[in-house]
PDB file of N, CA and C in Angstrom:
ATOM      1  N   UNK A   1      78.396 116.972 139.474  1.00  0.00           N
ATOM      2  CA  UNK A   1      78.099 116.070 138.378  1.00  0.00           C
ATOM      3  C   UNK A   1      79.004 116.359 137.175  1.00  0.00           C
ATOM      4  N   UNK A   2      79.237 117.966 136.932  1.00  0.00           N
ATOM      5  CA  UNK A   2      79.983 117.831 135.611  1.00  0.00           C
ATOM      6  C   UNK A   2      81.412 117.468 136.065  1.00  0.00           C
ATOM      7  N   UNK A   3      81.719 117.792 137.259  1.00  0.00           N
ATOM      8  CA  UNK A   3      83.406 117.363 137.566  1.00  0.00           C
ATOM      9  C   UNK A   3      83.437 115.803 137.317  1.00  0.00           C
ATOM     10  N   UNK A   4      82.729 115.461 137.623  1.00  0.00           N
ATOM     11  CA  UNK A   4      82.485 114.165 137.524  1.00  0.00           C
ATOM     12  C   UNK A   4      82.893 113.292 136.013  1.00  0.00           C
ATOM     13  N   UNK A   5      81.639 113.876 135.713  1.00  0.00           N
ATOM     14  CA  UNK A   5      81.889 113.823 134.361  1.00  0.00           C
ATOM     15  C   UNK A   5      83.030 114.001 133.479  1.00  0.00           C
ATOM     16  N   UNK A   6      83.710 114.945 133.904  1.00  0.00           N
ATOM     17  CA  UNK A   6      84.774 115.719 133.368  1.00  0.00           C
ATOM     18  C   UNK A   6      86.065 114.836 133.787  1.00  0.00           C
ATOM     19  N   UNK A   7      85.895 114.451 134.783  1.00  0.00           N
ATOM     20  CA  UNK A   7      87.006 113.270 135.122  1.00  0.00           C
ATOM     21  C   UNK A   7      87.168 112.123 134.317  1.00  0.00           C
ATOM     22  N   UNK A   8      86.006 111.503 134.384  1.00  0.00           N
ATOM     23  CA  UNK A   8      86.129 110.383 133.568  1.00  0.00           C
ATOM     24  C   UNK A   8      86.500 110.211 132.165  1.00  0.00           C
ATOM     25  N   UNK A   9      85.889 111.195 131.562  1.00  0.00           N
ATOM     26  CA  UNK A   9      86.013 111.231 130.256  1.00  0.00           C
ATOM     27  C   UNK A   9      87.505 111.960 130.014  1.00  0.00           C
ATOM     28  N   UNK A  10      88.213 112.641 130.844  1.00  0.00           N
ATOM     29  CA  UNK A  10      89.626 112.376 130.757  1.00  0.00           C
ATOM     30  C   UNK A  10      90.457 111.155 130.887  1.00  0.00           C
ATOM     31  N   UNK A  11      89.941 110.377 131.860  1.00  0.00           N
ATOM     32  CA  UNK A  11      90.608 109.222 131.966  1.00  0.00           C
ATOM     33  C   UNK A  11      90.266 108.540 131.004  1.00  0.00           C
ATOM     34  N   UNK A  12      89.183 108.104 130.772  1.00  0.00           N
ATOM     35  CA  UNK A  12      88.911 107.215 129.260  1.00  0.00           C
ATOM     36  C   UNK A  12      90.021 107.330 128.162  1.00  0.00           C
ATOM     37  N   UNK A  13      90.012 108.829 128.077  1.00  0.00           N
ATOM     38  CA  UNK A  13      90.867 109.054 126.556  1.00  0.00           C
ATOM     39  C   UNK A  13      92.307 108.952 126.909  1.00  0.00           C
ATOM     40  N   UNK A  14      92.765 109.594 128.649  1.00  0.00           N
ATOM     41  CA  UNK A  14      94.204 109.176 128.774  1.00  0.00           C
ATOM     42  C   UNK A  14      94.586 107.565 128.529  1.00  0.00           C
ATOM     43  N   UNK A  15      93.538 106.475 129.016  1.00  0.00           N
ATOM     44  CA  UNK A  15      94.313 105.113 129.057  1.00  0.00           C
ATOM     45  C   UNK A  15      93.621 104.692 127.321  1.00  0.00           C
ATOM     46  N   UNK A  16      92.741 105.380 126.649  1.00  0.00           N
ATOM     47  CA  UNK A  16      92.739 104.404 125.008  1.00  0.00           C
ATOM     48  C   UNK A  16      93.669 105.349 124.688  1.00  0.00           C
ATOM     49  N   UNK A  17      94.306 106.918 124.777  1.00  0.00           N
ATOM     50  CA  UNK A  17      95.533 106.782 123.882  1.00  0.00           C
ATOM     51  C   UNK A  17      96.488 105.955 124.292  1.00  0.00           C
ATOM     52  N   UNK A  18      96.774 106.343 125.502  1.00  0.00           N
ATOM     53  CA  UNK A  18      98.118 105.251 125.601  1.00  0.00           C
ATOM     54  C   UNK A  18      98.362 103.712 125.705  1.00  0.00           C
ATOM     55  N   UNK A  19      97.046 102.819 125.280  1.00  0.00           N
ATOM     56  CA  UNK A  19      97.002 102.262 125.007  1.00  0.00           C
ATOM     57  C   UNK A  19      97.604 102.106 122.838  1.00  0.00           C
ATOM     58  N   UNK A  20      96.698 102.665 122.629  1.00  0.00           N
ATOM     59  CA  UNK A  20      97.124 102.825 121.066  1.00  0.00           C
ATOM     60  C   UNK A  20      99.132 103.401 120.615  1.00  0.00           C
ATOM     61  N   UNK A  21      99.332 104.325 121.353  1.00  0.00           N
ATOM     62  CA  UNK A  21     100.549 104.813 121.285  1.00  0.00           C
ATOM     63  C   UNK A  21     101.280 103.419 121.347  1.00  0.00           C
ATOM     64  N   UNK A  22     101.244 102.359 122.208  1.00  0.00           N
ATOM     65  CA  UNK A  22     102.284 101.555 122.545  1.00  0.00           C
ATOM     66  C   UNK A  22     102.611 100.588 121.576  1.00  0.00           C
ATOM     67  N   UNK A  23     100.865  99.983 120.867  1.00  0.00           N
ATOM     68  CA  UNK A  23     100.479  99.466 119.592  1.00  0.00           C
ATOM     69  C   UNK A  23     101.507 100.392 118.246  1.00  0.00           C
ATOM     70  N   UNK A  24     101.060 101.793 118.432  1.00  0.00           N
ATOM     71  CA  UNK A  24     101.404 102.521 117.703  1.00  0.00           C
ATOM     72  C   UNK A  24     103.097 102.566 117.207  1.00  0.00           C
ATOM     73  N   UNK A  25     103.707 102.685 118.199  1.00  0.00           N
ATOM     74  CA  UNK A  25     105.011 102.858 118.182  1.00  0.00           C
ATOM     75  C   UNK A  25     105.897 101.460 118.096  1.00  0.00           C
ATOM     76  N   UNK A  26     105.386 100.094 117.864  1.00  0.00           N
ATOM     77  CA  UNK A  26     105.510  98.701 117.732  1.00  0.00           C
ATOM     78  C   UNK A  26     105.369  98.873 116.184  1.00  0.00           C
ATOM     79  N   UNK A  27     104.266  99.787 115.453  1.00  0.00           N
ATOM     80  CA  UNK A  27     104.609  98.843 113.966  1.00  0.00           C
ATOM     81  C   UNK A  27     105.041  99.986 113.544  1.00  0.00           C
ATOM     82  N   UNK A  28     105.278 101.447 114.026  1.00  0.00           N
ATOM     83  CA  UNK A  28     106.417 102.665 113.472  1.00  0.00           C
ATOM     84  C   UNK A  28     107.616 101.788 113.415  1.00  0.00           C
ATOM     85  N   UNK A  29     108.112 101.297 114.748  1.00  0.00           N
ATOM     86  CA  UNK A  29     109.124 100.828 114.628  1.00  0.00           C
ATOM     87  C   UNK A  29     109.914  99.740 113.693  1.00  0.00           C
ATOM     88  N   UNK A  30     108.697  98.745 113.418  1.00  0.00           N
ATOM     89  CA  UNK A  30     109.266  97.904 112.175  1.00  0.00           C
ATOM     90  C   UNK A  30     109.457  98.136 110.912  1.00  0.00           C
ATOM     91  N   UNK A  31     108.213  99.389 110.760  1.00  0.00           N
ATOM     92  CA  UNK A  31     108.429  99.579 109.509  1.00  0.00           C
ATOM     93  C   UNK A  31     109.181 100.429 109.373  1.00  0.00           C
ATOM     94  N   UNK A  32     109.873 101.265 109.822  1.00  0.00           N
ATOM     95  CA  UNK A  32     111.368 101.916 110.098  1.00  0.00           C
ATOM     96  C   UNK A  32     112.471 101.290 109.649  1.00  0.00           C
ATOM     97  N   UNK A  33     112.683 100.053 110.466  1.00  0.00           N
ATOM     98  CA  UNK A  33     113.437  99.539 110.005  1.00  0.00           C
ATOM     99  C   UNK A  33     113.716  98.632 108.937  1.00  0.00           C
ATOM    100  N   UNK A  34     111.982  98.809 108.231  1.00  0.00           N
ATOM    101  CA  UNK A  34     112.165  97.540 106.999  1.00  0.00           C
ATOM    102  C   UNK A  34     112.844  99.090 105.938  1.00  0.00           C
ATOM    103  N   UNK A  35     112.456  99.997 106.074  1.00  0.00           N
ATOM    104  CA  UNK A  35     112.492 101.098 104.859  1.00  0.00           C
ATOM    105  C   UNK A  35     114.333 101.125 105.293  1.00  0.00           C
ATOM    106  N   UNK A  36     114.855 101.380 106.723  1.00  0.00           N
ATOM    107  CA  UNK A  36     116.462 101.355 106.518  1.00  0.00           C
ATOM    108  C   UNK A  36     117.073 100.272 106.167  1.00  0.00           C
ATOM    109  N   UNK A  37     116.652  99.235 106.419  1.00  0.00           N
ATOM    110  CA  UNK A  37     117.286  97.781 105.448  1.00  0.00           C
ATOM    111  C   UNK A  37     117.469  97.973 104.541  1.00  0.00           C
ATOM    112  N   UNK A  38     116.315  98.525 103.538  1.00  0.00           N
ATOM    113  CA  UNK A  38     116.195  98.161 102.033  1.00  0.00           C
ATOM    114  C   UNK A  38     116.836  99.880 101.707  1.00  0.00           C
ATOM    115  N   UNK A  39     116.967 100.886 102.805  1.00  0.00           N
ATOM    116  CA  UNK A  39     118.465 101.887 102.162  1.00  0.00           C
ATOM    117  C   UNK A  39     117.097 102.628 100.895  1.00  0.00           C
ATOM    118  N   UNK A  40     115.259 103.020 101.737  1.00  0.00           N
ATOM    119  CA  UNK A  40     114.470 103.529 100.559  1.00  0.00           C
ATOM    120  C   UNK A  40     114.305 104.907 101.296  1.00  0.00           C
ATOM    121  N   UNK A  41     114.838 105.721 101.363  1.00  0.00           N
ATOM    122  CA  UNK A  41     115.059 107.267 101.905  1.00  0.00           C
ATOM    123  C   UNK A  41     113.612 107.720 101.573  1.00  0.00           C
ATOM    124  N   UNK A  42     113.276 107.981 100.223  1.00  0.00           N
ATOM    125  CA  UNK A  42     111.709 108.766  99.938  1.00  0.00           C
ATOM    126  C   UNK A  42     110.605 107.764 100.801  1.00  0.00           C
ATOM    127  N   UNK A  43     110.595 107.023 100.536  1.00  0.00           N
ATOM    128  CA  UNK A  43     109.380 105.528 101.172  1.00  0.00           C
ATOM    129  C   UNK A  43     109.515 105.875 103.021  1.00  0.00           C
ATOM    130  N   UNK A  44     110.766 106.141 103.437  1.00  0.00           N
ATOM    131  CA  UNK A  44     110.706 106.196 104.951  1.00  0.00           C
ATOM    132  C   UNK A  44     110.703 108.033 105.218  1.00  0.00           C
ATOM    133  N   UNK A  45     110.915 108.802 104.534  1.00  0.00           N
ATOM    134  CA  UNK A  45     110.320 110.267 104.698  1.00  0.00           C
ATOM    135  C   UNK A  45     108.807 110.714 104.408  1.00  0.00           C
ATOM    136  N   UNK A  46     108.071 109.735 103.733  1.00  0.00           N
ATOM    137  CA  UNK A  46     106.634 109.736 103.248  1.00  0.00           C
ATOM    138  C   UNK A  46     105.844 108.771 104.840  1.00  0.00           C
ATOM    139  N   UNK A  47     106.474 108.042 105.268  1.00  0.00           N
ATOM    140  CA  UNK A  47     106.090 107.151 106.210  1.00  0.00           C
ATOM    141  C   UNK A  47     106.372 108.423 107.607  1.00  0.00           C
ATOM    142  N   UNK A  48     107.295 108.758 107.747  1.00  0.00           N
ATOM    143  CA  UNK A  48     107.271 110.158 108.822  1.00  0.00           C
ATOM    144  C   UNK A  48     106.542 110.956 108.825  1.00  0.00           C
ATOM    145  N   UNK A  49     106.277 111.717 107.960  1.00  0.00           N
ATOM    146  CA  UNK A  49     105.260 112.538 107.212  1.00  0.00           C
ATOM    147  C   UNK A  49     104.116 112.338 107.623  1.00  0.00           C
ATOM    148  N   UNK A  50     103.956 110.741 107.058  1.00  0.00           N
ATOM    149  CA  UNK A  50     102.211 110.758 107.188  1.00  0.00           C
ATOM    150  C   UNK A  50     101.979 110.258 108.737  1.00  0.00           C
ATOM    151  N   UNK A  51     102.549 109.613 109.458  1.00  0.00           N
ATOM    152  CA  UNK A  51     102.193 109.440 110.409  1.00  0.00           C
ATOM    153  C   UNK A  51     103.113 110.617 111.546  1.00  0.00           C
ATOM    154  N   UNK A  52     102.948 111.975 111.041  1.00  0.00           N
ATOM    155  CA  UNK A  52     103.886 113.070 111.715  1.00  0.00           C
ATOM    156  C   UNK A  52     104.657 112.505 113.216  1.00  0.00           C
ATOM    157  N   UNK A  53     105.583 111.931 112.745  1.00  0.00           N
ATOM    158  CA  UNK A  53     106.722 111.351 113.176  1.00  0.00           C
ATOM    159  C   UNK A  53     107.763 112.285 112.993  1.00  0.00           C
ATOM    160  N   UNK A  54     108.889 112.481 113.764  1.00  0.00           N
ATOM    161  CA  UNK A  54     110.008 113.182 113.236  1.00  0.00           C
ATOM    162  C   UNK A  54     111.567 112.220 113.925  1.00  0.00           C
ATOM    163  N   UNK A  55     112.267 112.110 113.019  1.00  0.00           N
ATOM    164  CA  UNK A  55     114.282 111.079 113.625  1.00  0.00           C
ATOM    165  C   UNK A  55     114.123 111.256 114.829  1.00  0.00           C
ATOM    166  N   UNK A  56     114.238 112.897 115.322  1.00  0.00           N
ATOM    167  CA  UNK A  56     114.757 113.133 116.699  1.00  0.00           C
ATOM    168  C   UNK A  56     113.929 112.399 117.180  1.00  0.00           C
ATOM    169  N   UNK A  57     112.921 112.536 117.581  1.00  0.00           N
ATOM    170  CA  UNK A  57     111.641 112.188 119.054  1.00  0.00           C
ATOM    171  C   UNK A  57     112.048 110.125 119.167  1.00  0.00           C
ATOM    172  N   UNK A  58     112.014 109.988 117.541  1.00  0.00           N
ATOM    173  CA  UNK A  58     111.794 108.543 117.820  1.00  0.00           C
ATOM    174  C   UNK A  58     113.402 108.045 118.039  1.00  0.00           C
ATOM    175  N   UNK A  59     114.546 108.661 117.928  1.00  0.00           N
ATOM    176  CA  UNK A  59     115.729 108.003 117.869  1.00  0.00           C
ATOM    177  C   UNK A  59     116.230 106.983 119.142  1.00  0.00           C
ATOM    178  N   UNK A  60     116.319 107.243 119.824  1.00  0.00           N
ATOM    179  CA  UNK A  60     116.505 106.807 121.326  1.00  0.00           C
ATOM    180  C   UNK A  60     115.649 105.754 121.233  1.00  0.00           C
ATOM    181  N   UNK A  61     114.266 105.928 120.854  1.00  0.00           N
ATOM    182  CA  UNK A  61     113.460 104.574 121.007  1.00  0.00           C
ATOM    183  C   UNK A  61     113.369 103.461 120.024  1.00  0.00           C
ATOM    184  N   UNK A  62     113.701 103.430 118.912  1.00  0.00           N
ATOM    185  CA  UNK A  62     113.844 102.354 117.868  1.00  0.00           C
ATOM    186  C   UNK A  62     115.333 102.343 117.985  1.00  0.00           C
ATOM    187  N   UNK A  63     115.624 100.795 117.718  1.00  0.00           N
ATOM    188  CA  UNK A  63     116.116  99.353 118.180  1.00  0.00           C
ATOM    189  C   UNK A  63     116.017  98.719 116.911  1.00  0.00           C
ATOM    190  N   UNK A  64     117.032  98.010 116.014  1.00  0.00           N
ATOM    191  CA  UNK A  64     116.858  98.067 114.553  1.00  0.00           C
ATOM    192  C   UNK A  64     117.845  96.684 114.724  1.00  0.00           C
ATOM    193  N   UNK A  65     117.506  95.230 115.264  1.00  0.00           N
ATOM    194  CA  UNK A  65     118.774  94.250 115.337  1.00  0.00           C
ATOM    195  C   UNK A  65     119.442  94.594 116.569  1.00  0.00           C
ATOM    196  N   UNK A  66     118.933  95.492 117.546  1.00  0.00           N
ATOM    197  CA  UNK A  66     119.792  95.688 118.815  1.00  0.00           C
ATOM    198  C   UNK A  66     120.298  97.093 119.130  1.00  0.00           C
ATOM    199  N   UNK A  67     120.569  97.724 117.413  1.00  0.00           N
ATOM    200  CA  UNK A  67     121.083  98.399 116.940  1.00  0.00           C
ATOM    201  C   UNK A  67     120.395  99.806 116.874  1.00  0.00           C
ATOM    202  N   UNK A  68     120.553 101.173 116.844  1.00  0.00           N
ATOM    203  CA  UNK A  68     120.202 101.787 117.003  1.00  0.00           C
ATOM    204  C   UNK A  68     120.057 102.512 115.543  1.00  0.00           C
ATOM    205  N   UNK A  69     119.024 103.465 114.897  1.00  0.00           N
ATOM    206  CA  UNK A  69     119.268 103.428 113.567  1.00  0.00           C
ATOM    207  C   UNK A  69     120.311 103.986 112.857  1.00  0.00           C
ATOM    208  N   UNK A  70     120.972 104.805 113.755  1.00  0.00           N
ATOM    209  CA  UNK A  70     121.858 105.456 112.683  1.00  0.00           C
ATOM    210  C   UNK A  70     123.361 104.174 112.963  1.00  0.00           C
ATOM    211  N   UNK A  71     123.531 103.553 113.684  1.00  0.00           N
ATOM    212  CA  UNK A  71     124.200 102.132 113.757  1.00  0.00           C
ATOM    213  C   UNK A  71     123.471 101.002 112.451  1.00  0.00           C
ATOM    214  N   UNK A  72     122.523 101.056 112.606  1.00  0.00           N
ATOM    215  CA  UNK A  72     121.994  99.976 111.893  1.00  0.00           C
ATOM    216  C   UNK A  72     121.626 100.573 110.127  1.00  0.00           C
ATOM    217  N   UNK A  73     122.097 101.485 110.176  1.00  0.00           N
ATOM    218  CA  UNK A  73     122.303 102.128 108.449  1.00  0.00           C
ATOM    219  C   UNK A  73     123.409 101.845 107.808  1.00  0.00           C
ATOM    220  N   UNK A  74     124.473 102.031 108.852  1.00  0.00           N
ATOM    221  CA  UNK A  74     126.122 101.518 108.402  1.00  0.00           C
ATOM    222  C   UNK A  74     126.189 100.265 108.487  1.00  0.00           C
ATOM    223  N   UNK A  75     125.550  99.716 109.071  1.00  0.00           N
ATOM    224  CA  UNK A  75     125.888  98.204 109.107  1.00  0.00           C
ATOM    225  C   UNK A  75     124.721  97.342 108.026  1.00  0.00           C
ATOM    226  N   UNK A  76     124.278  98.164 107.652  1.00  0.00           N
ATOM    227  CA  UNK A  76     123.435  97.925 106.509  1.00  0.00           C
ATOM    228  C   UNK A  76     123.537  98.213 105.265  1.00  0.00           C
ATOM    229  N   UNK A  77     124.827  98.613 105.270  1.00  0.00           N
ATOM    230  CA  UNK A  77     125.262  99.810 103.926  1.00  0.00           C
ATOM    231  C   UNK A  77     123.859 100.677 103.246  1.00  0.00           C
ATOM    232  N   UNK A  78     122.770 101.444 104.451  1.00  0.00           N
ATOM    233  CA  UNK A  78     121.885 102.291 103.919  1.00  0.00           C
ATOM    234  C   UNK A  78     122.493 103.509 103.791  1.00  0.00           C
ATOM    235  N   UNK A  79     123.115 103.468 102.726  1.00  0.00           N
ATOM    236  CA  UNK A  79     124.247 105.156 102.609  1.00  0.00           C
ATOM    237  C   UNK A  79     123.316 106.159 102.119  1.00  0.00           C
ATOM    238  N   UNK A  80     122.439 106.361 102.033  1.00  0.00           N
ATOM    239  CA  UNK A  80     121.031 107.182 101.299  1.00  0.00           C
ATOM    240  C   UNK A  80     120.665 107.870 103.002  1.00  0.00           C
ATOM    241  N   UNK A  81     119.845 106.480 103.821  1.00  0.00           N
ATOM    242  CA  UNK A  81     119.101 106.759 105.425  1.00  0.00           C
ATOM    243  C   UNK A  81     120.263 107.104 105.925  1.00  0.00           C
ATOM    244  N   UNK A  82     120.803 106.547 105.878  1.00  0.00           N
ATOM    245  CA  UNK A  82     122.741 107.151 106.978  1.00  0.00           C
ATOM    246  C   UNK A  82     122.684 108.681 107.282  1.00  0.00           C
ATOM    247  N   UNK A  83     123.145 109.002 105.146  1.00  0.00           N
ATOM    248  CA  UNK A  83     123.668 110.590 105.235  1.00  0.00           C
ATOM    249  C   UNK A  83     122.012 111.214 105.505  1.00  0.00           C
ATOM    250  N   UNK A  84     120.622 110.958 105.076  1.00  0.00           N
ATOM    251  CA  UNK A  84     119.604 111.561 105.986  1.00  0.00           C
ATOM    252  C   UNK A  84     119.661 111.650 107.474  1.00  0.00           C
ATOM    253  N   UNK A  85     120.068 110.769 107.869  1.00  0.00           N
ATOM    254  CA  UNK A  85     119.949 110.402 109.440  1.00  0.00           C
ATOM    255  C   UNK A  85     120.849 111.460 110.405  1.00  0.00           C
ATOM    256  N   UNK A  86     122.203 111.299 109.534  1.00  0.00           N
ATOM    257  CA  UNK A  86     123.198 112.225 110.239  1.00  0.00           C
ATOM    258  C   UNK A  86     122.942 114.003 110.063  1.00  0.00           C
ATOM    259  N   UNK A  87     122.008 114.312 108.919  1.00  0.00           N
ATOM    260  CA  UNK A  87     121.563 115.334 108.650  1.00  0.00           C
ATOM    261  C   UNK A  87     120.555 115.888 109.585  1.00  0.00           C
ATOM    262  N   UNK A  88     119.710 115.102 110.015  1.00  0.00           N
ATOM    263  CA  UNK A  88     118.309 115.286 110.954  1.00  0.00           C
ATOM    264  C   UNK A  88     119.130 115.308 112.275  1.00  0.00           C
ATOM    265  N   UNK A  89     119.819 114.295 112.936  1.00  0.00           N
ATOM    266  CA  UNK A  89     120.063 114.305 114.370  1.00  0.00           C
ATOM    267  C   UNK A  89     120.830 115.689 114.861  1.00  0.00           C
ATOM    268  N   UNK A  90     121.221 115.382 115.964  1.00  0.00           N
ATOM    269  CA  UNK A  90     121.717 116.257 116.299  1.00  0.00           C
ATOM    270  C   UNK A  90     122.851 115.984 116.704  1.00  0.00           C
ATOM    271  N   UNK A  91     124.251 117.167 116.039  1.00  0.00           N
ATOM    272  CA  UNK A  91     125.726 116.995 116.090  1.00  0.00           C
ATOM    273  C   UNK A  91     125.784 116.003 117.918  1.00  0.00           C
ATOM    274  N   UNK A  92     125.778 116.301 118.986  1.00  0.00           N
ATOM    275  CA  UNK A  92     125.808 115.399 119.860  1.00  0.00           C
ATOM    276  C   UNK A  92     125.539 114.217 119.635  1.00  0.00           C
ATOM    277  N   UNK A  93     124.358 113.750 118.978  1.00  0.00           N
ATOM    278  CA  UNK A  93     124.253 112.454 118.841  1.00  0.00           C
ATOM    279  C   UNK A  93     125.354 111.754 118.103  1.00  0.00           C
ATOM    280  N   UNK A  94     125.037 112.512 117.019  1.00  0.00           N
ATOM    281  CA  UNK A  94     126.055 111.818 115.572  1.00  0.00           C
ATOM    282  C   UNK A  94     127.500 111.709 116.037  1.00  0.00           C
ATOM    283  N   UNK A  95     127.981 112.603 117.119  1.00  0.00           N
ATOM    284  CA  UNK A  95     129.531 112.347 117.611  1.00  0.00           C
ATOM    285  C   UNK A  95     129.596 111.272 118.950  1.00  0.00           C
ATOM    286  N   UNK A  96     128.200 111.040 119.391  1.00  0.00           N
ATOM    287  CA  UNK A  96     128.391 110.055 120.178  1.00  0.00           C
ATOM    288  C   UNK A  96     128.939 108.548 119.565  1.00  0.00           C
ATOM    289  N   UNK A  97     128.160 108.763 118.146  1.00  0.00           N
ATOM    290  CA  UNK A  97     127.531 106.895 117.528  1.00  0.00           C
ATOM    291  C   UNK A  97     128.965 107.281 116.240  1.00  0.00           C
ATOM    292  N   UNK A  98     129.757 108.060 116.596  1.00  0.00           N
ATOM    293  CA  UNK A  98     130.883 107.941 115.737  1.00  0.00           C
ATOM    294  C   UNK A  98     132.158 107.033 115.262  1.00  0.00           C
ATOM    295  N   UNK A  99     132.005 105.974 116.482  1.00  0.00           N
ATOM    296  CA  UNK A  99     133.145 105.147 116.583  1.00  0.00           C
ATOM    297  C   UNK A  99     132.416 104.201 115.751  1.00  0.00           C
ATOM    298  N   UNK A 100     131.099 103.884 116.260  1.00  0.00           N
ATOM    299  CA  UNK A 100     130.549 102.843 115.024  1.00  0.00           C
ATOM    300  C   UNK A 100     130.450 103.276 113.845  1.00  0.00           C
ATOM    301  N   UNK A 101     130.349 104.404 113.447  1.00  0.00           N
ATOM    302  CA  UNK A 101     129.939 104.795 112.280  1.00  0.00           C
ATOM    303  C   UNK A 101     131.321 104.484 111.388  1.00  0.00           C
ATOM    304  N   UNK A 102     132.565 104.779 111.721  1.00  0.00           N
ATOM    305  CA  UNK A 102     133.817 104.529 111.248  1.00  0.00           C
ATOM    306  C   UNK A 102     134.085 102.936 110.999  1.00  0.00           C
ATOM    307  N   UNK A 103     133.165 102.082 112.118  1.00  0.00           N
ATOM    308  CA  UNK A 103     134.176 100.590 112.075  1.00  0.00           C
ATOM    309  C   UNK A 103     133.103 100.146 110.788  1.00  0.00           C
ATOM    310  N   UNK A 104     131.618 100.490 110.730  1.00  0.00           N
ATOM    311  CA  UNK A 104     131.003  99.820 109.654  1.00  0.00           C
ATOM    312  C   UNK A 104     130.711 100.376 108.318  1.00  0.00           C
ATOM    313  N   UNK A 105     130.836 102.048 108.374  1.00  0.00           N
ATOM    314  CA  UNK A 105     131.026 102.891 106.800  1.00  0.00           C
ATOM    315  C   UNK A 105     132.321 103.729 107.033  1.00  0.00           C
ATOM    316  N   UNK A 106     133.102 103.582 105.936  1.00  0.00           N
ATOM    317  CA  UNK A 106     134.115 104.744 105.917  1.00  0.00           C
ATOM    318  C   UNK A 106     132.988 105.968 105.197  1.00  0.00           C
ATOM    319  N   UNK A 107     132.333 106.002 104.363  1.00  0.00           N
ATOM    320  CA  UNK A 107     131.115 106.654 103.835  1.00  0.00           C
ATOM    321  C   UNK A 107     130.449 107.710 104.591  1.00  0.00           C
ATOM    322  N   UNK A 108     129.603 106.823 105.301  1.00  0.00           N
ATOM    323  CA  UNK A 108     128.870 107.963 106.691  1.00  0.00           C
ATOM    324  C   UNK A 108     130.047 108.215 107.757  1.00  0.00           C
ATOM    325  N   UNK A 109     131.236 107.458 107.689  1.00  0.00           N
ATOM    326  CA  UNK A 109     132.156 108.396 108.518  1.00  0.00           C
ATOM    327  C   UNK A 109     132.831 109.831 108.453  1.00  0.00           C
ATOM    328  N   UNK A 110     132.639 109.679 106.860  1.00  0.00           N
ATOM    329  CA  UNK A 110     133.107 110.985 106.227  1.00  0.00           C
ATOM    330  C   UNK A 110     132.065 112.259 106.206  1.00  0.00           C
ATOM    331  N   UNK A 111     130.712 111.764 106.200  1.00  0.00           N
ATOM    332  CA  UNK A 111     129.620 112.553 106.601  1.00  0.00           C
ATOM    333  C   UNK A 111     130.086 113.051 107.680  1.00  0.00           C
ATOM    334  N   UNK A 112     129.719 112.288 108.735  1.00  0.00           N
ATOM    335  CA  UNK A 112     129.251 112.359 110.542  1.00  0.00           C
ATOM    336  C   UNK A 112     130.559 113.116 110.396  1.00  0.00           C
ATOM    337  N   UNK A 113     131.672 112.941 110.048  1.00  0.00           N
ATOM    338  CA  UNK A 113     133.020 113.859 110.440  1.00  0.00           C
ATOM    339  C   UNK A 113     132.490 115.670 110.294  1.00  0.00           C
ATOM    340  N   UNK A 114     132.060 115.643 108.774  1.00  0.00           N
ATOM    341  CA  UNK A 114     131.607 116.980 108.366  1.00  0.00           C
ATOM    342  C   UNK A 114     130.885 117.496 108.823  1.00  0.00           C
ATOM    343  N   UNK A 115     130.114 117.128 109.535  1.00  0.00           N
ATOM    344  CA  UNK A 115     128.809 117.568 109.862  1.00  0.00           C
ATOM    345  C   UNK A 115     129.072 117.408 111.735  1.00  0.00           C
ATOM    346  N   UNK A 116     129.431 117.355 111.789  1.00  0.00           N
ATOM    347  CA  UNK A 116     130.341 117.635 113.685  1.00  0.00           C
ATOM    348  C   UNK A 116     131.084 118.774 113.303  1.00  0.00           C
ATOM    349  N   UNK A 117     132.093 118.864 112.614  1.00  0.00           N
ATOM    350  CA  UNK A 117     132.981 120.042 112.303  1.00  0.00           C
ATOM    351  C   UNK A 117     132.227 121.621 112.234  1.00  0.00           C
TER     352      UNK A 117
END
């Protein structure tokens, strides 16, 4: 009876979190990208924070115009989220997304250069 028990009430909570996570990670994601549009660095580090979020985990998964965020900062002229962005990731990343970073900021190109070196 308690295995029993004990089953279910794992499963319950495995499918309502991951139900919520999917919800969850749908309006992280917009509002991500409304705070790198508008280039508001404190407003989108208070928004990480409170919903203990961190760049790395979510990078790969937010999509910002197609765009990936540290793409979609330069092409946004968010030179504030950019040089945060290139600060948080990790040198691999930032030398992957380098060719874009050059064609849409000379700015964060000069970052992402320094910060690979």
């Amino acid at each position: 009876m308690k295995t029993t028990l004990l089953a279910s009430l794992v499963l319950a909570t495995t499918f309502s979190y991951t139900s919520q996570s999917v919800a969850f990670d749908d309006s992280i994601s917009l509002r991500i990208c409304e705070y790198v549009s508008i280039n508001d660095k404190k407003r989108l580090r208070k928004y990480l924070k409170t919903n203990n979020v961190n760049i790395r985990s979510i990078f790969d998964n937010v999509q910002c115009n197609g765009q990936n965020l540290l793409e979609f900062a330069a092409s946004s002229n968010a030179l504030d989220i950019g040089e945060y962005l290139i600060g948080k990731l990790p040198v691999k990343t930032v030398s992957n997304n380098l060719a874009v970073i050059k064609k849409n900021s000379a700015h964060l190109a000069k970052i992402a250069n320094e910060r690979i070196k």
